[in-house]
N, C-alpha and C. Protein backbone atom coordinates (compact mmCIF):
# COMPACT_ATOMS: atom_id res chain seq x y z
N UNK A 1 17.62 1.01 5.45
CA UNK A 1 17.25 0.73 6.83
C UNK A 1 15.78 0.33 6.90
N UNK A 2 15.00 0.88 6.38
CA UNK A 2 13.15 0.75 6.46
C UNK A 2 12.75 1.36 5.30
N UNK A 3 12.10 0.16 4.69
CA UNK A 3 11.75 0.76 3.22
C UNK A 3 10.43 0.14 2.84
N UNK A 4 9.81 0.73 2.31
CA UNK A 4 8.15 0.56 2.07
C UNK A 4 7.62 0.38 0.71
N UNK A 5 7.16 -0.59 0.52
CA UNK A 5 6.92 -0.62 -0.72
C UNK A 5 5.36 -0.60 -0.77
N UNK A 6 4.36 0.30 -1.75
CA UNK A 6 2.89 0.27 -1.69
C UNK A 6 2.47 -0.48 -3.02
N UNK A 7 1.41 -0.83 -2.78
CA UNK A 7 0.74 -2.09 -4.06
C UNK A 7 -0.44 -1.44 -4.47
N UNK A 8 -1.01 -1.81 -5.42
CA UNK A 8 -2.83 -2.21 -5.40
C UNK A 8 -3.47 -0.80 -5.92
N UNK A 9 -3.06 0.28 -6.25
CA UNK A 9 -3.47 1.51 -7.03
C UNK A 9 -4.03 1.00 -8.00
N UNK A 10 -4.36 1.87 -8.65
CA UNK A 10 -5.54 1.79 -10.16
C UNK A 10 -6.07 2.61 -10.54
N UNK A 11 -7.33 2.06 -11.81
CA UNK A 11 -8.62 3.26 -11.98
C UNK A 11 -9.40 2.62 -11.20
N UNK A 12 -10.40 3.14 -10.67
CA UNK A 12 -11.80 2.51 -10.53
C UNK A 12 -12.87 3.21 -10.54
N UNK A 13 -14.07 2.69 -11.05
CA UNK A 13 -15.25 3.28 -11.52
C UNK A 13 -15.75 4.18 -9.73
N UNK A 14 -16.41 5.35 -9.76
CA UNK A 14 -17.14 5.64 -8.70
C UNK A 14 -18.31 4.29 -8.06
N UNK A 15 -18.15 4.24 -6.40
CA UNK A 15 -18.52 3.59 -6.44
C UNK A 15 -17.82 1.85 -6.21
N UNK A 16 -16.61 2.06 -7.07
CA UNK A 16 -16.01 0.70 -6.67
C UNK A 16 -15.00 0.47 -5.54
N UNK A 17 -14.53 -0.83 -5.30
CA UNK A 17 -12.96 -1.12 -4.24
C UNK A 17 -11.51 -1.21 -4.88
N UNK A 18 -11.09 -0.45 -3.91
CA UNK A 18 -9.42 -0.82 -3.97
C UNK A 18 -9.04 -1.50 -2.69
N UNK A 19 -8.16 -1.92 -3.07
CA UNK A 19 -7.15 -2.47 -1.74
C UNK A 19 -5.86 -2.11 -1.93
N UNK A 20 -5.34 -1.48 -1.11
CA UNK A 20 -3.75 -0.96 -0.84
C UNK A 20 -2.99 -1.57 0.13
N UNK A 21 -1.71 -2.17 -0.19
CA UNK A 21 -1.12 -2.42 0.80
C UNK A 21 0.24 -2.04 0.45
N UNK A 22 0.99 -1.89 1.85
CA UNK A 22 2.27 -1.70 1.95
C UNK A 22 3.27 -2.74 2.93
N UNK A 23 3.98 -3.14 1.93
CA UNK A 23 5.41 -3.96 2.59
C UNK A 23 6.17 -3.24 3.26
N UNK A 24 6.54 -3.55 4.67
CA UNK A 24 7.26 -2.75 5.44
C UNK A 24 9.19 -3.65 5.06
N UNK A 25 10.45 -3.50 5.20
CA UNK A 25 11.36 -4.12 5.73
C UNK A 25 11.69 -3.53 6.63
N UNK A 26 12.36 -4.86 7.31
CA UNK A 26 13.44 -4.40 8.88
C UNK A 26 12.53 -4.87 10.07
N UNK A 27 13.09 -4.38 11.24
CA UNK A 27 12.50 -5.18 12.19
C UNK A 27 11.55 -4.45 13.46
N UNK A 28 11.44 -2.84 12.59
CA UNK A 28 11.05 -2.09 13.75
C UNK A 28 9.19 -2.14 13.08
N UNK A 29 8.79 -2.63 12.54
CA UNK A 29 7.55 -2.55 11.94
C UNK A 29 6.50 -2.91 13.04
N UNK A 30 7.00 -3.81 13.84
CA UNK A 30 5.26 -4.34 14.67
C UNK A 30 5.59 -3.13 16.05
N UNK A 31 6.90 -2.09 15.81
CA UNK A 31 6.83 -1.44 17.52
C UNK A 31 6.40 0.08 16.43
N UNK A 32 5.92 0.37 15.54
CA UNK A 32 6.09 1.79 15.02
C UNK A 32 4.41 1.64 14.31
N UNK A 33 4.13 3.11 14.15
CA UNK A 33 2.76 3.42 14.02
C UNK A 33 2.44 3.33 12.68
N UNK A 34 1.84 3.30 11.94
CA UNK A 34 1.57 2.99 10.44
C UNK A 34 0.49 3.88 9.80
N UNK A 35 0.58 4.65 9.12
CA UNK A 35 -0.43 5.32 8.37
C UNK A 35 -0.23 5.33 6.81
N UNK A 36 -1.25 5.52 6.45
CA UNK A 36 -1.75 5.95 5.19
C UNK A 36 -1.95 7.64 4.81
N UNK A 37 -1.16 7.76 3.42
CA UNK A 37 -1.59 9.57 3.53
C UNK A 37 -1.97 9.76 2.22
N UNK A 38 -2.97 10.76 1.57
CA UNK A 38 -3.00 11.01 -0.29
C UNK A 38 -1.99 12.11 -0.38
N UNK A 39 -2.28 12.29 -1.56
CA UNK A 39 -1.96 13.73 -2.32
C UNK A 39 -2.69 13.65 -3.54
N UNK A 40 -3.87 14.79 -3.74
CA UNK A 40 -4.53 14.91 -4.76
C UNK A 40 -4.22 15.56 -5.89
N UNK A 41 -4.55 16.14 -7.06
CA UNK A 41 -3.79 17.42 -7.57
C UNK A 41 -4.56 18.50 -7.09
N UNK A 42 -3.23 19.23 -6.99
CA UNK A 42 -3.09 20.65 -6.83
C UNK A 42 -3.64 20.36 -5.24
N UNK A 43 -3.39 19.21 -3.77
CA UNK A 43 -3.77 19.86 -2.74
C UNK A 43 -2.73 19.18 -2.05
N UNK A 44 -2.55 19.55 -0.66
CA UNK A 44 -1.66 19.48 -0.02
C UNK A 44 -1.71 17.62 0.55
N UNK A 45 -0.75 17.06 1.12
CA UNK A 45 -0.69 16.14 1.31
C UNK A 45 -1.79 15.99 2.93
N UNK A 46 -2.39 14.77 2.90
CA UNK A 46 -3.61 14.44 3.94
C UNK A 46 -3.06 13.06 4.34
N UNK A 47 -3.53 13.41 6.00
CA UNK A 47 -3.62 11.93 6.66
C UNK A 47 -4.85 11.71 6.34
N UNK A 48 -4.94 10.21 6.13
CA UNK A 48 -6.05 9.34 5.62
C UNK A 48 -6.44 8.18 6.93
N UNK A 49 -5.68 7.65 7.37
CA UNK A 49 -5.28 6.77 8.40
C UNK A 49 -4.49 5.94 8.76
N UNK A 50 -4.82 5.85 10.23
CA UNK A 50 -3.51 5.46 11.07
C UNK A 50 -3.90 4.43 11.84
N UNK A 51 -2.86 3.34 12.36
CA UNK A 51 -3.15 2.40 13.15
C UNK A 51 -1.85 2.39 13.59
N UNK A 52 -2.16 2.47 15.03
CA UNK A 52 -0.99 2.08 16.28
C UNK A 52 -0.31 0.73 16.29
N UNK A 53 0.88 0.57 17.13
CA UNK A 53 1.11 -0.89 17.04
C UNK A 53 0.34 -1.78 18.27
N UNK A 54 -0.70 -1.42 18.70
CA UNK A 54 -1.66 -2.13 19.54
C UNK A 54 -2.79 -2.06 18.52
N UNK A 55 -3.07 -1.63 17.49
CA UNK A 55 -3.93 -1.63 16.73
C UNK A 55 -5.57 -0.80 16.70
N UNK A 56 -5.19 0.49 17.91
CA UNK A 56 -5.78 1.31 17.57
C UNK A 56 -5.98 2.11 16.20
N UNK A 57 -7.42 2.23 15.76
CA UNK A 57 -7.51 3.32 14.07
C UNK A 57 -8.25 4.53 14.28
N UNK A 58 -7.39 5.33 13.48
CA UNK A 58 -8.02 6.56 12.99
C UNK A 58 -7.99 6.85 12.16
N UNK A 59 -9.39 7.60 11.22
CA UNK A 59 -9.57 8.43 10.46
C UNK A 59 -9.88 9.36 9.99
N UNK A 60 -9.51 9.89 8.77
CA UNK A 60 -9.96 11.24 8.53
C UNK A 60 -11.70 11.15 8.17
N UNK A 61 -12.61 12.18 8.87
CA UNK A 61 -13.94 12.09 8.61
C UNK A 61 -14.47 12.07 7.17
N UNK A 62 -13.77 12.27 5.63
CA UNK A 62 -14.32 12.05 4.70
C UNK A 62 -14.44 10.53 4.56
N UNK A 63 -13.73 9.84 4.85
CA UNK A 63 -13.40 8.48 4.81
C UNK A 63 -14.18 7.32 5.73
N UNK A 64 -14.34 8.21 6.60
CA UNK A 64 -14.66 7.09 8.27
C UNK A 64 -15.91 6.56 7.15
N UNK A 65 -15.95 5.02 7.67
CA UNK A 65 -17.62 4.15 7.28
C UNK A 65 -17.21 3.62 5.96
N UNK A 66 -15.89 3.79 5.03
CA UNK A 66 -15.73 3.61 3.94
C UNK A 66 -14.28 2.69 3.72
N UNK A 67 -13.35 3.59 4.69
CA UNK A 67 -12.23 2.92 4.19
C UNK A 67 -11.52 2.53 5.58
N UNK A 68 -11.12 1.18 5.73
CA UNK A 68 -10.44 0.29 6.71
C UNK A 68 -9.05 0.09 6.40
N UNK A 69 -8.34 0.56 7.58
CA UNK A 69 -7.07 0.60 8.00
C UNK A 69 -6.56 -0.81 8.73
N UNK A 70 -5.65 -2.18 8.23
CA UNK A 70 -5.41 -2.74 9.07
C UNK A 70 -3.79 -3.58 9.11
N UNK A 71 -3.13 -3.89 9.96
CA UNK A 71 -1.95 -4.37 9.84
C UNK A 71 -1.84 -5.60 10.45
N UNK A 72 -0.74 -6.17 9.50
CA UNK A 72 -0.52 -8.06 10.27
C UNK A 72 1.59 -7.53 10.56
N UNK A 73 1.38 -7.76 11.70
CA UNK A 73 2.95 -8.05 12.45
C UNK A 73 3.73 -8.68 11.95
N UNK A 74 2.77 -9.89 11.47
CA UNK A 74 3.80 -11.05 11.47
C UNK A 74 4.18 -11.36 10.03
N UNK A 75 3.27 -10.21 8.79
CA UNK A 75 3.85 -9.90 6.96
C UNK A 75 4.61 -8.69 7.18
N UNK A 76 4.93 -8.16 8.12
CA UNK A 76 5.30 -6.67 8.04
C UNK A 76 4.52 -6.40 6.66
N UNK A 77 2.72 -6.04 7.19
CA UNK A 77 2.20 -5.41 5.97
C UNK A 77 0.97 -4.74 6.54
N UNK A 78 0.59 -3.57 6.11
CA UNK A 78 -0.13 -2.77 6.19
C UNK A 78 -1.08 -2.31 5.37
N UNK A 79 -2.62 -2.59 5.06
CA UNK A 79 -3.16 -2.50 4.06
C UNK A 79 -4.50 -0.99 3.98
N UNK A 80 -5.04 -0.87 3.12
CA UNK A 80 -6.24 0.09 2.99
C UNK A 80 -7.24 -0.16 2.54
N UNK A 81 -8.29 -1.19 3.48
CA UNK A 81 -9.35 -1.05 2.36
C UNK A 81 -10.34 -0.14 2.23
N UNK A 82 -10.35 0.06 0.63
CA UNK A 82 -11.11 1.49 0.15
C UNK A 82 -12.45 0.70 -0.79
N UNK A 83 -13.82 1.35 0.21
CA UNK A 83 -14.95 1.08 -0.70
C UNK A 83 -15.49 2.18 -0.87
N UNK A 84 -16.80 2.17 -1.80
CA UNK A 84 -17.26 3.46 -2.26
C UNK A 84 -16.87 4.25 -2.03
N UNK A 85 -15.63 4.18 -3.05
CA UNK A 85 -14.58 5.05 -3.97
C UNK A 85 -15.48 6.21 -4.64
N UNK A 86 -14.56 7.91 -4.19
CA UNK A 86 -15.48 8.71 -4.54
C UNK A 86 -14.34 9.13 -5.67
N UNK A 87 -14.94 10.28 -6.96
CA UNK A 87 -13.81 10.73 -7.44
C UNK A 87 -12.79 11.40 -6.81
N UNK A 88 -13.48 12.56 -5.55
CA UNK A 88 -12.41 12.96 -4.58
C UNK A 88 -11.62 12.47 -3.97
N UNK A 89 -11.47 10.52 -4.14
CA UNK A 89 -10.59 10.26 -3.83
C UNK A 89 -9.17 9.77 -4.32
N UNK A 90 -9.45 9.99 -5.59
CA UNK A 90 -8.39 10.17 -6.54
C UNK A 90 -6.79 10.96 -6.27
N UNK A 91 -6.27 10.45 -6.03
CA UNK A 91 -4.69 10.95 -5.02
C UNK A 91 -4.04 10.02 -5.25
N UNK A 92 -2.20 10.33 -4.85
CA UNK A 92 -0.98 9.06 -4.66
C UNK A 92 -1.26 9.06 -3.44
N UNK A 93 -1.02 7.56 -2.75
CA UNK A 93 -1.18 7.48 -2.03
C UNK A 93 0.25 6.95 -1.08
N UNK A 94 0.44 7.23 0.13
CA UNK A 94 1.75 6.80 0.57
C UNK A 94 1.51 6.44 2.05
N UNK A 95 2.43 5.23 1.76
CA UNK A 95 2.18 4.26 3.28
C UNK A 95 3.16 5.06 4.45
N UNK A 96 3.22 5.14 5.30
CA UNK A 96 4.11 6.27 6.18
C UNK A 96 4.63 5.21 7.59
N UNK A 97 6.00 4.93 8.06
CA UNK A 97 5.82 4.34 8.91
C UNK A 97 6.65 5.65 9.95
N UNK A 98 6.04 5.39 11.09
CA UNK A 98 6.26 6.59 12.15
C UNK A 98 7.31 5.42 13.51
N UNK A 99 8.37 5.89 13.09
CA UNK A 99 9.53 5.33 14.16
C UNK A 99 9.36 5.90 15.56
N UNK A 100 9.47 5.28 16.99
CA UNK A 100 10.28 6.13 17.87
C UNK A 100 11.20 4.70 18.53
N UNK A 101 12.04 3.77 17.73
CA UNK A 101 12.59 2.98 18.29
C UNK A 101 14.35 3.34 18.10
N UNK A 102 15.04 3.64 19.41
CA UNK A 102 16.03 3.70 19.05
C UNK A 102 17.26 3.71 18.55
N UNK A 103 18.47 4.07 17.64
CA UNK A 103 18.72 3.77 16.21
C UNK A 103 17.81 3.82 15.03
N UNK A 104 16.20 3.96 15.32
CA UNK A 104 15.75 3.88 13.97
C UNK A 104 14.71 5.43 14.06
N UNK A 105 14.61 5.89 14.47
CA UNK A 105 13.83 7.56 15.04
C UNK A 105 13.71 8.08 14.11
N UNK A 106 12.60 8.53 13.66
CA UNK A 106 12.02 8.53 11.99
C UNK A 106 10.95 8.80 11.42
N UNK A 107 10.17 9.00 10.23
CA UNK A 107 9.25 9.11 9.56
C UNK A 107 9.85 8.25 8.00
N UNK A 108 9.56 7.86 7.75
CA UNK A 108 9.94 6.89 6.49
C UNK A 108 8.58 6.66 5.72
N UNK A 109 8.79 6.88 4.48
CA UNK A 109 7.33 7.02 3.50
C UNK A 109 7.89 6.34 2.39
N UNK A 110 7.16 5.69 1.57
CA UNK A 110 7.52 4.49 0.10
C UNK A 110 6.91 5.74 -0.67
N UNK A 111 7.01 5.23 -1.66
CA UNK A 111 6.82 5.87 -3.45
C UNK A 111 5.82 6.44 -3.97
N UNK A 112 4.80 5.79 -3.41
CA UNK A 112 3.14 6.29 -3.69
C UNK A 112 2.44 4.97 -4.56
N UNK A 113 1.24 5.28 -4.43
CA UNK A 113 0.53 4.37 -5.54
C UNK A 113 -0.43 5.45 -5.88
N UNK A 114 -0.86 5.67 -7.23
CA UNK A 114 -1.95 6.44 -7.93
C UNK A 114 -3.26 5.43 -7.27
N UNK A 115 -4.00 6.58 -7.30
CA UNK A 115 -5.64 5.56 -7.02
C UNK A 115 -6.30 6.63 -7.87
N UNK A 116 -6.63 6.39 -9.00
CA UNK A 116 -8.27 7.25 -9.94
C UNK A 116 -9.43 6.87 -10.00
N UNK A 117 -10.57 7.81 -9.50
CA UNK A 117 -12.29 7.35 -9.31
C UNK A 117 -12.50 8.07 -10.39
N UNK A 118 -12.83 7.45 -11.25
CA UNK A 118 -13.09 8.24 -12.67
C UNK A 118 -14.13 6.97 -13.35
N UNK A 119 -15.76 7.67 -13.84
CA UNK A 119 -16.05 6.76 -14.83
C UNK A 119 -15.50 6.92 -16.38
């Protein structure tokens, strides 16, 4: 029904960029909310950020000034850009799409992508 696929993980030196994105399918993508979440080791899973389908963003305060949340309607795609990459931010990361469209009422999350800040 809605399936997510995430891209663009890696190593990267402290200090450097990633870019993450996630492929949405189906057709409820430009009416449903879109976030980004980690999981580090050994900690519990974190919202990272979110963008509405009017394209309001939020983030979590380790992040704010660093990493940009943004989506195109018309790729069903949702991306993360991550600069000065800390090691703490080393986590899988998972694209999350938040349903409330009828027949599709939901939380739906893809696979993860590793991201490592390691020199």
């Amino acid at each position: 029904q809605v399936q997510l696929v995430e891209s663009g993980g890696g190593l990267v030196q402290p200090g450097g960029s990633l870019r993450l994105s996630c492929a949405a399918s189906g057709s409820i993508f430009r009416l449903s909310t879109m976030s980004w979440y980690r999981q580090g080791p050994g900690k519990e899973r974190e919202l990272v950020a979110t963008i509405t389908r009017g394209g309001s963003t939020n983030y979590v305060d380790s992040v704010k000034g660093r990493f940009t949340i943004s989506r195109d309607n018309a790729k069903n795609t949702v991306d993360l850009q991550m600069n000065s990459l800390r090691p703490e931010d080393t986590a899988a990361y998972y694209c999350n799409l938040a349903s409330t469209t009828a027949g599709s009422i939901g939380s739906y999350w893809g696979q993860g992508t590793q991201v490592t800040v390691s020199s």
